[in-house]
Protein backbone atom coordinates (compact mmCIF):
# COMPACT_ATOMS: atom_id res chain seq x y z
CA UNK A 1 129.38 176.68 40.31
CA UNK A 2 130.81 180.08 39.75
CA UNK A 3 134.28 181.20 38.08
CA UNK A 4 135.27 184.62 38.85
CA UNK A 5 138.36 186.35 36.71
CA UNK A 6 140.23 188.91 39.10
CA UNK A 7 142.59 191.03 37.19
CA UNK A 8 145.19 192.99 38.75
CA UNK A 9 147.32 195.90 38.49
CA UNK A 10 150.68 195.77 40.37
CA UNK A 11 151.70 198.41 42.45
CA UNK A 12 153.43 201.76 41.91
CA UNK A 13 157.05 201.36 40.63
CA UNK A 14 160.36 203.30 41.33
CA UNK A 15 160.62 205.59 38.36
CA UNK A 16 164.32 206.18 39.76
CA UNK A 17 165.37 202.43 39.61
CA UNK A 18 167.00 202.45 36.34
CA UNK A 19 170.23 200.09 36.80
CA UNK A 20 170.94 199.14 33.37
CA UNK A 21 172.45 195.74 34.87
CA UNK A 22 168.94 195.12 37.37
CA UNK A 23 165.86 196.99 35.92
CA UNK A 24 165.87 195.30 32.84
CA UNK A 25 164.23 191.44 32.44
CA UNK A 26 164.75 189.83 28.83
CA UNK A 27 161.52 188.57 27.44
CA UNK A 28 160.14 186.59 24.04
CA UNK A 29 159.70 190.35 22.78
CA UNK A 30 163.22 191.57 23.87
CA UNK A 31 164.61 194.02 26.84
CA UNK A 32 162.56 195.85 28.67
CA UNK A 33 162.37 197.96 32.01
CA UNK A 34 162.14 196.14 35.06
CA UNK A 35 161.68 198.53 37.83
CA UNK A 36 160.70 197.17 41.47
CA UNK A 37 157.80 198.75 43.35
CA UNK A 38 158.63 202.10 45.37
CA UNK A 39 157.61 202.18 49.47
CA UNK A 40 153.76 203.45 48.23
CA UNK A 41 154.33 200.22 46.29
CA UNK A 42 154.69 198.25 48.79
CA UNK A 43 152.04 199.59 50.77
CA UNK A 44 149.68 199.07 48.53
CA UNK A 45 150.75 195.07 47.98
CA UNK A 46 150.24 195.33 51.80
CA UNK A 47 146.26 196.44 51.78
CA UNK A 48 145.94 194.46 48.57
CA UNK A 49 146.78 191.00 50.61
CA UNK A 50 144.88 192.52 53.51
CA UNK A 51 141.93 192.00 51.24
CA UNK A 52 142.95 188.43 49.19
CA UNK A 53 143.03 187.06 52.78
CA UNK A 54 139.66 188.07 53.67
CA UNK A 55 138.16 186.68 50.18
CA UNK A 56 138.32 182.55 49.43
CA UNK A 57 141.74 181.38 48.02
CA UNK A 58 141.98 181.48 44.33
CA UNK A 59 141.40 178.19 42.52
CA UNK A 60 144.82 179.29 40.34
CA UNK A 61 147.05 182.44 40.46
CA UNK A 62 148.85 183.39 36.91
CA UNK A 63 151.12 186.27 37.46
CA UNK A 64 153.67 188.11 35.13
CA UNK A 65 157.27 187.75 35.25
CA UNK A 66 158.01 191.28 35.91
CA UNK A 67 159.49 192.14 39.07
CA UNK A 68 157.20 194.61 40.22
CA UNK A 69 154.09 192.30 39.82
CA UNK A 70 155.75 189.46 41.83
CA UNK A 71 156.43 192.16 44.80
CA UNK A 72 152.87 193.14 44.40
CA UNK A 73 151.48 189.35 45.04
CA UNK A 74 154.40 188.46 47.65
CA UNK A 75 152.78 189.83 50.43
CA UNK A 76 149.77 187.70 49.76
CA UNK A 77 151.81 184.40 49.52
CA UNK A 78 153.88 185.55 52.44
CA UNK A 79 150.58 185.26 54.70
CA UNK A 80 150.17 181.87 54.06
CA UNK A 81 147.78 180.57 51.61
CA UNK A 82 149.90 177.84 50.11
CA UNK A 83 149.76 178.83 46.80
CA UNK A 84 152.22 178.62 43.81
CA UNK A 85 151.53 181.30 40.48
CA UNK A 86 152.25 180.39 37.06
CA UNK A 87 154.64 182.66 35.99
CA UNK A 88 153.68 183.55 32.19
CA UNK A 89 155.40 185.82 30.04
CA UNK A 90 152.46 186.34 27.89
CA UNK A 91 150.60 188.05 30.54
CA UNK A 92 153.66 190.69 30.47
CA UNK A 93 154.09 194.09 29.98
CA UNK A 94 153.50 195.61 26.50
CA UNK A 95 156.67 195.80 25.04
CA UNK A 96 157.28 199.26 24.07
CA UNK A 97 160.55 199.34 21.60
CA UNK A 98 162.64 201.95 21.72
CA UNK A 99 160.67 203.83 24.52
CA UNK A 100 161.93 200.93 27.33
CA UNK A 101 163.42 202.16 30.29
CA UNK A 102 162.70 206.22 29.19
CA UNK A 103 160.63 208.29 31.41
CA UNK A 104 156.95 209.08 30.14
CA UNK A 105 157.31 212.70 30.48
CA UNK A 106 160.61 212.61 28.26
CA UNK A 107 158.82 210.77 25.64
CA UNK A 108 156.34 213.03 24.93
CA UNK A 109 158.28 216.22 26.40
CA UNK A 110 160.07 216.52 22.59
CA UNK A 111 157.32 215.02 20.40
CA UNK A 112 154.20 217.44 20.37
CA UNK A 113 151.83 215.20 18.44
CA UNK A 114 151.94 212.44 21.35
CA UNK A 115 151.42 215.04 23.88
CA UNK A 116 148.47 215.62 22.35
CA UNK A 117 147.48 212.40 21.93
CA UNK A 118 147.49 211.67 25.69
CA UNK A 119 145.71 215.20 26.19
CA UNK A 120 142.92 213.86 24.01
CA UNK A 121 142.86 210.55 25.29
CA UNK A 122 144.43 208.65 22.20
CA UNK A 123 145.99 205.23 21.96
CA UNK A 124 150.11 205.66 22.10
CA UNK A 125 151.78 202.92 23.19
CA UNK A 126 151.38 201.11 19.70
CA UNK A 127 153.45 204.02 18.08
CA UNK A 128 156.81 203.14 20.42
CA UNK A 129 159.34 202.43 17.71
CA UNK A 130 159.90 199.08 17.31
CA UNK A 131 156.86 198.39 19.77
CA UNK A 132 154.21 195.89 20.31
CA UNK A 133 151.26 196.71 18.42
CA UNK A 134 147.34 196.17 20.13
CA UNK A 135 147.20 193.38 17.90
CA UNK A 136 150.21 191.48 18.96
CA UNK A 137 149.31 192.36 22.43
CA UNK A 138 145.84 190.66 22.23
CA UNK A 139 147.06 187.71 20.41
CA UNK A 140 149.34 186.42 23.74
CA UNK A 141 146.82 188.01 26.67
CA UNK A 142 143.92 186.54 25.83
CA UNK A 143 144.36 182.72 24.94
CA UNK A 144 146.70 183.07 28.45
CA UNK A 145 144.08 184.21 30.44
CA UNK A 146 141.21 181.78 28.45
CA UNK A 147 143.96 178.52 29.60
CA UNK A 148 144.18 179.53 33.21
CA UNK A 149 140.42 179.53 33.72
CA UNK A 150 140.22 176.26 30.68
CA UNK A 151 141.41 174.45 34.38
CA UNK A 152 138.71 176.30 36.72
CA UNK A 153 135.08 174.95 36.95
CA UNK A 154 134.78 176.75 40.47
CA UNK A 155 136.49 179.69 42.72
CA UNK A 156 138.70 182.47 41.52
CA UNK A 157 141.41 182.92 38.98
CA UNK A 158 143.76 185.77 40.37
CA UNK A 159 145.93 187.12 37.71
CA UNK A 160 148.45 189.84 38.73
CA UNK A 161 149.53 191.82 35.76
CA UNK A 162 150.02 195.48 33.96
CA UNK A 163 147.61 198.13 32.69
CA UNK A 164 148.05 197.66 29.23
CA UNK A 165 147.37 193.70 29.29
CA UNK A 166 144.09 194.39 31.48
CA UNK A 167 143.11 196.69 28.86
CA UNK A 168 143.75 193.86 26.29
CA UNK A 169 141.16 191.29 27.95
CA UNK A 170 138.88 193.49 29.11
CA UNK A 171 138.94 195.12 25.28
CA UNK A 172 138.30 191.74 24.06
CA UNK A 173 135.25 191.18 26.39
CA UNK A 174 134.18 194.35 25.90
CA UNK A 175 134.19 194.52 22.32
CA UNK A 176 136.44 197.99 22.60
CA UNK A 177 138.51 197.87 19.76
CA UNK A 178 141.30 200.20 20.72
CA UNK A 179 144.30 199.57 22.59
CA UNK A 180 143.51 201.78 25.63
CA UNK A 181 140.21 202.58 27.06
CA UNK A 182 140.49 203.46 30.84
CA UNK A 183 143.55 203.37 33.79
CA UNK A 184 143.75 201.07 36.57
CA UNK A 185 144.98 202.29 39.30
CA UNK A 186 147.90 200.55 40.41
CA UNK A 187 146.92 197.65 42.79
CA UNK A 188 143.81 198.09 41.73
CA UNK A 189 141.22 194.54 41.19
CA UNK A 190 138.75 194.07 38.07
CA UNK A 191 136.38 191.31 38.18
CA UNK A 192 134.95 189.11 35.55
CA UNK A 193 132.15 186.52 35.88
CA UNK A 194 133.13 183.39 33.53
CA UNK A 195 130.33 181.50 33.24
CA UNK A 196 130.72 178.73 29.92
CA UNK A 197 131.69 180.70 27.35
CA UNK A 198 130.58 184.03 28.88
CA UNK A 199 132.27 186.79 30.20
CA UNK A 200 130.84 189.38 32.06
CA UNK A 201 132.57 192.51 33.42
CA UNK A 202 131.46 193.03 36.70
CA UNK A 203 133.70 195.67 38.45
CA UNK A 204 136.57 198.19 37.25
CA UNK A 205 139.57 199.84 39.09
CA UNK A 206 137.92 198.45 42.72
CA UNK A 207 140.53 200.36 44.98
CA UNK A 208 138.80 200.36 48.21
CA UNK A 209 141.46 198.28 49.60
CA UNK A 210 144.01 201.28 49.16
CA UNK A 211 141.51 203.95 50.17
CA UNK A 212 139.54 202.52 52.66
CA UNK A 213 141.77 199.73 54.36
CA UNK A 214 139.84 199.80 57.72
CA UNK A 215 137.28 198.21 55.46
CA UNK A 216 139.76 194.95 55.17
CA UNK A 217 141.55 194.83 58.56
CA UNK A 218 140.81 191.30 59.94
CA UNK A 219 138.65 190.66 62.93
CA UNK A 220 140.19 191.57 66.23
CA UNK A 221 141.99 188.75 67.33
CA UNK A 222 142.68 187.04 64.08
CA UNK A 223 146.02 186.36 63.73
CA UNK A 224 147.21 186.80 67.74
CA UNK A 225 147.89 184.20 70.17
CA UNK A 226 145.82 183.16 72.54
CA UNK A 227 147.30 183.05 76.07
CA UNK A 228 145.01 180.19 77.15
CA UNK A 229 146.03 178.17 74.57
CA UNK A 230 149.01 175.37 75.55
């Protein structure tokens, strides 16, 4: 029996959408931006269920609260597979203090020291004022992930999520200590093979979904209607 961990970003938001009344979703750690996915978003949730079809329905599906994570896996439950997620906050976005709801470029546009920190590839998001520390944020990913595959002995455990709380389970498997280590690409997959106590990465940022979607299309004739049949 095999368990396979799939981890994976949601798709690209709308950095315009900031309705103080609608983008914002009150969590355990307090308010924070709650943007929905833009139309290169959506497209992406599109190829991204174009490929979940094609692959063996998940044993369980834990996804995060946010909005643009639940538009990312709609299209997927939308085809069909008669799934319910478990909505868990603790798989949800790094909370980010003061910095919630302000554009990235305007928070480091007046601070020089965390424009260079993101030049050189340095850990920021711990600094937000007020923030979630890579601590904290490893404390609540990684026991949520560990009890959705506790319930798994075969098949996959699809968790939809955000780059900073992949970065937090992976880190932990990985033995990375800092907070950030590498990007995934929004609507991107990462796969883990859970075997026991085990956990071996097998594949990062696996986009060929969104760059190759040809690759993913069903058969011809899946999905039409047969004239012959009654």
């Amino acid at each position: 029996m095999t368990v396979r961990l799939v981890l994976v970003r949601h798709g690209r938001v709308d950095f315009d959408a900031l309705d103080p009344d609608d983008d914002f979703l009150v969590t355990p750690r307090g308010r924070q931006w709650n943007p929905p996915l833009d139309a290169h978003g959506r497209e992406q949730a599109e190829r991204l269920a174009a490929r979940l079809r094609l692959m063996d329905p998940p044993a369980t599906i834990l996804l995060s609260p946010f909005r643009r994570c639940r538009e990312t896996l709609a299209p997927y439950l939308d085809g069909g597979p008669g799934l319910t997620p478990t909505l868990d906050p603790d798989v949800g976005e790094v909370f980010v203090g003061a910095w919630e709801g302000v554009r990235f470029e305007d928070i480091v546009a007046g601070d020089e020291e965390l424009a260079r920190r993101f030049r050189d590839q340095e850990p920021m998001f711990a600094l937000a004022p007020g923030g979630e520390t890579g601590e904290q944020l490893r404390a609540r990913v990684v026991p949520a992930v560990e009890r959705a595959l506790s319930g798994v002995d075969d098949g996959t455990v699809l968790v939809v999520t955000h780059g900073g709380v992949i970065n937090a389970y992976l880190g932990h498997v990985m033995g990375v200590p800092h907070d950030m280590f590498f990007l995934p690409d929004n609507g991107s997959m990462n796969s883990v093979r859970v075997d026991g106590s085990s956990r071996d990465v097998l594949f990062l940022n696996d986009v060929r979904h969104l760059t190759d979607p040809a690759i993913f299309a069903p058969p011809a004739g899946v999905g039409e209607h047969s004239r012959d049949l009654p």
